[in-house]
N, C-alpha and C. Protein backbone atom coordinates (compact mmCIF):
# COMPACT_ATOMS: atom_id res chain seq x y z
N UNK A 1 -29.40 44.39 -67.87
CA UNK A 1 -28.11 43.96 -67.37
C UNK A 1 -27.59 44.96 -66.37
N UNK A 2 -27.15 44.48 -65.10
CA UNK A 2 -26.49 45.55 -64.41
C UNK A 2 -25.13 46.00 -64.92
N UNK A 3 -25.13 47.25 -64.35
CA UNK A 3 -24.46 48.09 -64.81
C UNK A 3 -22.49 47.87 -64.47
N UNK A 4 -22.40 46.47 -64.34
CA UNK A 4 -21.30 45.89 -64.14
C UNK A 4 -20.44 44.60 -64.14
N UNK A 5 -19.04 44.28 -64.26
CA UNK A 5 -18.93 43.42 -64.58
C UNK A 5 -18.73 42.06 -63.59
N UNK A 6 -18.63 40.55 -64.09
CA UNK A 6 -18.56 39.66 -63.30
C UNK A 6 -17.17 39.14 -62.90
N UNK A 7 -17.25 39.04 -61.76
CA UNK A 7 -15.44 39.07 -61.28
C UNK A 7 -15.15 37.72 -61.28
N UNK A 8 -13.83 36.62 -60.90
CA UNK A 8 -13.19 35.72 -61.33
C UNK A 8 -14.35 34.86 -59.85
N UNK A 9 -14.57 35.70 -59.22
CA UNK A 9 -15.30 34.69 -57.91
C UNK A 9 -16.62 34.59 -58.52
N UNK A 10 -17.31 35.80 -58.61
CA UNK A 10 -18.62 35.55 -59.17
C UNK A 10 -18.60 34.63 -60.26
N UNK A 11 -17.91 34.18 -60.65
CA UNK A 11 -18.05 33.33 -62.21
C UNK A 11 -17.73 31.43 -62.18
N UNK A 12 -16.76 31.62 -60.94
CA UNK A 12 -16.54 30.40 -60.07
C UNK A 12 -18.01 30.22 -59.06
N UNK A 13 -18.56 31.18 -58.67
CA UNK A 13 -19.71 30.28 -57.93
C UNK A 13 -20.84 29.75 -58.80
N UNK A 14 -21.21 30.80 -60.04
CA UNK A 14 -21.77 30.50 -61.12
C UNK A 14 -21.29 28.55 -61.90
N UNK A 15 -20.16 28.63 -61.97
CA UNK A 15 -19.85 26.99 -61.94
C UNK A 15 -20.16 25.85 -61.24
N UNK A 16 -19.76 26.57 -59.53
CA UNK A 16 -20.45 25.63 -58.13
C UNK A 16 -21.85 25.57 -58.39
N UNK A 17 -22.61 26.54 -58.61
CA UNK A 17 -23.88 26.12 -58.96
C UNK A 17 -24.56 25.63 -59.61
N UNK A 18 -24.12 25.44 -60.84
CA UNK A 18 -24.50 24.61 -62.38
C UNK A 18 -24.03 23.68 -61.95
N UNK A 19 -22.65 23.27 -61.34
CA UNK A 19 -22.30 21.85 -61.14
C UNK A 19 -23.32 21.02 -60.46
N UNK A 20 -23.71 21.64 -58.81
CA UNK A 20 -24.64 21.11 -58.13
C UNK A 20 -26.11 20.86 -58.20
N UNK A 21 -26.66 22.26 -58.74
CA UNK A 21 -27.93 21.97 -59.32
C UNK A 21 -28.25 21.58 -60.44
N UNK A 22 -27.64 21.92 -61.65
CA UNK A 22 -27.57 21.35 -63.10
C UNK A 22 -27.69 19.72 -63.32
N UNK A 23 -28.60 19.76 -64.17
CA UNK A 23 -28.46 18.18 -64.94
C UNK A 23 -27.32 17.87 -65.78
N UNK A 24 -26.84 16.59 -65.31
CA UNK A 24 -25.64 16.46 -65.87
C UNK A 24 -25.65 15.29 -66.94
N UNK A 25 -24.98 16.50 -68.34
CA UNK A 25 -25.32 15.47 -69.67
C UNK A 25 -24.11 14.93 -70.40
N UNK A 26 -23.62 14.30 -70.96
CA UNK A 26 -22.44 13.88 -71.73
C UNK A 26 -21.52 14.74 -70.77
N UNK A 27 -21.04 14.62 -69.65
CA UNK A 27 -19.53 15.22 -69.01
C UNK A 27 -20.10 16.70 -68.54
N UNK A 28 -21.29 17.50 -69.27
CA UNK A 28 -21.46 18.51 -68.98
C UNK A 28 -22.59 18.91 -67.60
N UNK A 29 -23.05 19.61 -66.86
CA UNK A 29 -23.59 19.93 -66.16
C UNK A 29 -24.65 21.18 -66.89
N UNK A 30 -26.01 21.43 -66.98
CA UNK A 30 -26.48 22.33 -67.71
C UNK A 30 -27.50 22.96 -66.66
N UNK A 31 -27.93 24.26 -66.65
CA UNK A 31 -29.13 24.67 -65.45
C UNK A 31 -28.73 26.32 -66.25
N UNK A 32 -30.40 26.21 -66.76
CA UNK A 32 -31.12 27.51 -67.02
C UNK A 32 -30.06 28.03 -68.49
N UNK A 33 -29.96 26.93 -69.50
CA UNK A 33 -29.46 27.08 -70.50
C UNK A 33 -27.90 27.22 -70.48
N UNK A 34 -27.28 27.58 -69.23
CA UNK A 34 -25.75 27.68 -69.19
C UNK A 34 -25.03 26.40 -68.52
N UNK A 35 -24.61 26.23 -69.64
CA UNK A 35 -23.08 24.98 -69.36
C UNK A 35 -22.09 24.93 -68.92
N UNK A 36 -22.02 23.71 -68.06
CA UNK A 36 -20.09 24.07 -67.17
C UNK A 36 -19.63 22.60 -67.55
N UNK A 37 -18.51 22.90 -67.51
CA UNK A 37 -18.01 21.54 -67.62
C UNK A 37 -16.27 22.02 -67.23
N UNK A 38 -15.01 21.12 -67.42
CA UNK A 38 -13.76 21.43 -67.19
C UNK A 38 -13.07 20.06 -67.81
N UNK A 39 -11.56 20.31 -67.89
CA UNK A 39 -10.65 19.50 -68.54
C UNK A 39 -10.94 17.98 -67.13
N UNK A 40 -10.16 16.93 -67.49
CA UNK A 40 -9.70 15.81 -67.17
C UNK A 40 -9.04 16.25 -65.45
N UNK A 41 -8.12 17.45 -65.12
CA UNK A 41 -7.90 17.39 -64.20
C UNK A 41 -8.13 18.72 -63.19
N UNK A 42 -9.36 18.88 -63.68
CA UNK A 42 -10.03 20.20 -63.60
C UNK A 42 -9.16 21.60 -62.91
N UNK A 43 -7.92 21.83 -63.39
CA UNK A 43 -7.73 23.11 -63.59
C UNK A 43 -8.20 24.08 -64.25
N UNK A 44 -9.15 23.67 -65.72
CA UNK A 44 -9.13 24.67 -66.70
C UNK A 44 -10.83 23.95 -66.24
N UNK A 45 -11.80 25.14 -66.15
CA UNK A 45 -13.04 25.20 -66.49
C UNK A 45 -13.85 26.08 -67.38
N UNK A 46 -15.11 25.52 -67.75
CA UNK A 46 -15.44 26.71 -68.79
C UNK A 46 -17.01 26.86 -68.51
N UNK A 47 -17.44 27.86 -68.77
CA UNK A 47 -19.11 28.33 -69.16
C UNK A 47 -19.19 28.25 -70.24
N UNK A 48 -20.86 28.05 -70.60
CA UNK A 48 -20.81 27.86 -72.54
C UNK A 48 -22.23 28.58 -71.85
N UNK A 49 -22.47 29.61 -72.78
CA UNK A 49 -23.96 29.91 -73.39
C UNK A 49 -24.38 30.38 -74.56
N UNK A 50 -24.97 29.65 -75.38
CA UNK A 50 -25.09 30.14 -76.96
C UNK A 50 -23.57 30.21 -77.36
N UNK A 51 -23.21 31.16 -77.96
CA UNK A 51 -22.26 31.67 -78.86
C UNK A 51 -21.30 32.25 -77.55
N UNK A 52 -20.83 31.76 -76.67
CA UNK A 52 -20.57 32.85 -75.16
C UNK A 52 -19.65 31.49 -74.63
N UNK A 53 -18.60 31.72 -74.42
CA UNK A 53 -17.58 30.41 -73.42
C UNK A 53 -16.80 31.02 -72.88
N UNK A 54 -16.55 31.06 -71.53
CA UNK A 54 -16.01 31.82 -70.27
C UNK A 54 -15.31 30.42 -70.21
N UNK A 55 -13.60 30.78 -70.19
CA UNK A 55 -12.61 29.93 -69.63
C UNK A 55 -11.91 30.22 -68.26
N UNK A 56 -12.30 29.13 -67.61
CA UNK A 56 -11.71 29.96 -66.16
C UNK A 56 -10.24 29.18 -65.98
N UNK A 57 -9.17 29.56 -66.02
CA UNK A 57 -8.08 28.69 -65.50
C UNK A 57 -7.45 28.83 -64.68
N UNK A 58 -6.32 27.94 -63.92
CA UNK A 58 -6.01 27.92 -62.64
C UNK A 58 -5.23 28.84 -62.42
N UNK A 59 -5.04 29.73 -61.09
CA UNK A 59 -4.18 30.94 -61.01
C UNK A 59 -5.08 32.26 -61.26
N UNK A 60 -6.46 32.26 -61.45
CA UNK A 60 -6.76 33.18 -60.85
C UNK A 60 -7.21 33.74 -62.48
N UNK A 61 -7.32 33.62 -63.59
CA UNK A 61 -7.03 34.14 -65.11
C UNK A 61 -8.16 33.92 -65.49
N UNK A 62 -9.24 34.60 -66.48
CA UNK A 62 -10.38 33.79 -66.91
C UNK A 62 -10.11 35.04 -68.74
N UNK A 63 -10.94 33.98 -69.46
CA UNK A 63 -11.22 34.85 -70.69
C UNK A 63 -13.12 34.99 -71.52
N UNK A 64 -13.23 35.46 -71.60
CA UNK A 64 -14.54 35.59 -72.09
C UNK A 64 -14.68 36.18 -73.67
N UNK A 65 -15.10 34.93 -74.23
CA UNK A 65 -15.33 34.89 -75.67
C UNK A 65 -16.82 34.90 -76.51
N UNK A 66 -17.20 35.63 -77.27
CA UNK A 66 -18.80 35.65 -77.75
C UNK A 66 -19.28 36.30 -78.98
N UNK A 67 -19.95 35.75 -79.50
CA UNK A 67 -19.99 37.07 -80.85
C UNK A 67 -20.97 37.77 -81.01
N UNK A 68 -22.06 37.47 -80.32
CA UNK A 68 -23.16 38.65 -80.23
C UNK A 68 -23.29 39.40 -79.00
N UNK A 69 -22.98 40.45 -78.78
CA UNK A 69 -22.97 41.29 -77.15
C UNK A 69 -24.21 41.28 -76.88
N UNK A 70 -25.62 40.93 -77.47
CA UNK A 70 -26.41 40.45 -76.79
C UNK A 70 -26.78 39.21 -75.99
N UNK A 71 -25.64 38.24 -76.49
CA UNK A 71 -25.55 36.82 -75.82
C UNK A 71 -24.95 37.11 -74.86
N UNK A 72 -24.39 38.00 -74.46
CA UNK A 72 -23.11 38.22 -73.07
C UNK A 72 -24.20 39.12 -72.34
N UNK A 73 -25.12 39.98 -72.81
CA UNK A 73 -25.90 40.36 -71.82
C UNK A 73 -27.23 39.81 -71.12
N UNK A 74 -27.57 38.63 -72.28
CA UNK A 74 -28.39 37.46 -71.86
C UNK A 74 -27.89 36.56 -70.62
N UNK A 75 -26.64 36.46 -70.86
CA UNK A 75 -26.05 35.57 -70.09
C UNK A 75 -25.79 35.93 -68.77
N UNK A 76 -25.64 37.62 -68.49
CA UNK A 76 -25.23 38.33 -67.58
C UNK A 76 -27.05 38.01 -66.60
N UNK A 77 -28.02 38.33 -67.41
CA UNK A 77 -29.46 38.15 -66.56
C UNK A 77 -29.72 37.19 -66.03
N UNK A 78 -28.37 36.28 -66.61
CA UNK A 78 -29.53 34.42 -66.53
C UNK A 78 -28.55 34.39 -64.71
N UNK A 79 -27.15 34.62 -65.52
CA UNK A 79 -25.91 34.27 -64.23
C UNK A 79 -26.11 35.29 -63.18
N UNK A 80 -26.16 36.44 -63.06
CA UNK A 80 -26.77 37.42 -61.46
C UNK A 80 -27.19 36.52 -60.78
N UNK A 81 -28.03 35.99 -60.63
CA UNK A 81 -29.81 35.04 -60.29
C UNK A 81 -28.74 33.50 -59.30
N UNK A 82 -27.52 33.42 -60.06
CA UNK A 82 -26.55 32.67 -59.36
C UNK A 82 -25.68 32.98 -58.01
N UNK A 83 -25.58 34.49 -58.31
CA UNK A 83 -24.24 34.69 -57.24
C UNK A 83 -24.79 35.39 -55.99
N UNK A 84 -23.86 35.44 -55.24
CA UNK A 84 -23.99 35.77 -53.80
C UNK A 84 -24.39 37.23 -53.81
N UNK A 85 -23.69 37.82 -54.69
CA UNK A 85 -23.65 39.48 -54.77
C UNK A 85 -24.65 39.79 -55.93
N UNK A 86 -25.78 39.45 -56.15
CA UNK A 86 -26.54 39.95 -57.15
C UNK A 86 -27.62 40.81 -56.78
């Protein structure tokens, strides 16, 4: 895992990209085990991986929830591989 964290942009393109390339299943969008999906009027979006759900909401705010810190650093290897700045 690099030695740093993912900012509110890096985590929004990580979404643009699952949205676009991801297969999209029951409402969700999935690519390389991580899930995006968002509410009805998509202000509130989220990441799901394993035990790991990144809420991004409107205004700029995100929260990151998980219970094994090895799932957040799994997740950190899979999502790099996504963003502009990796």
């Amino acid at each position: 895992m690099k030695d740093r964290q993912l900012t509110l942009r890096e985590f929004l393109e990580i979404y643009d990209f699952i949205t676009k390339e991801g297969i999209k299943l029951d409402g969700m969008y999935e690519h390389s085990g991580i899930k995006a999906w968002h509410d009805f009027d998509g202000y509130t979006c989220w990441l799901g991986y394993k035990d790991l759900t990144i809420t991004l909401l409107f205004h700029g705010r995100f929260s990151i929830e998980y219970e094994h810190k090895d799932t957040l650093e799994s997740f950190h290897k899979i999502a790099n591989k996504f963003t502009v700045n990796n």
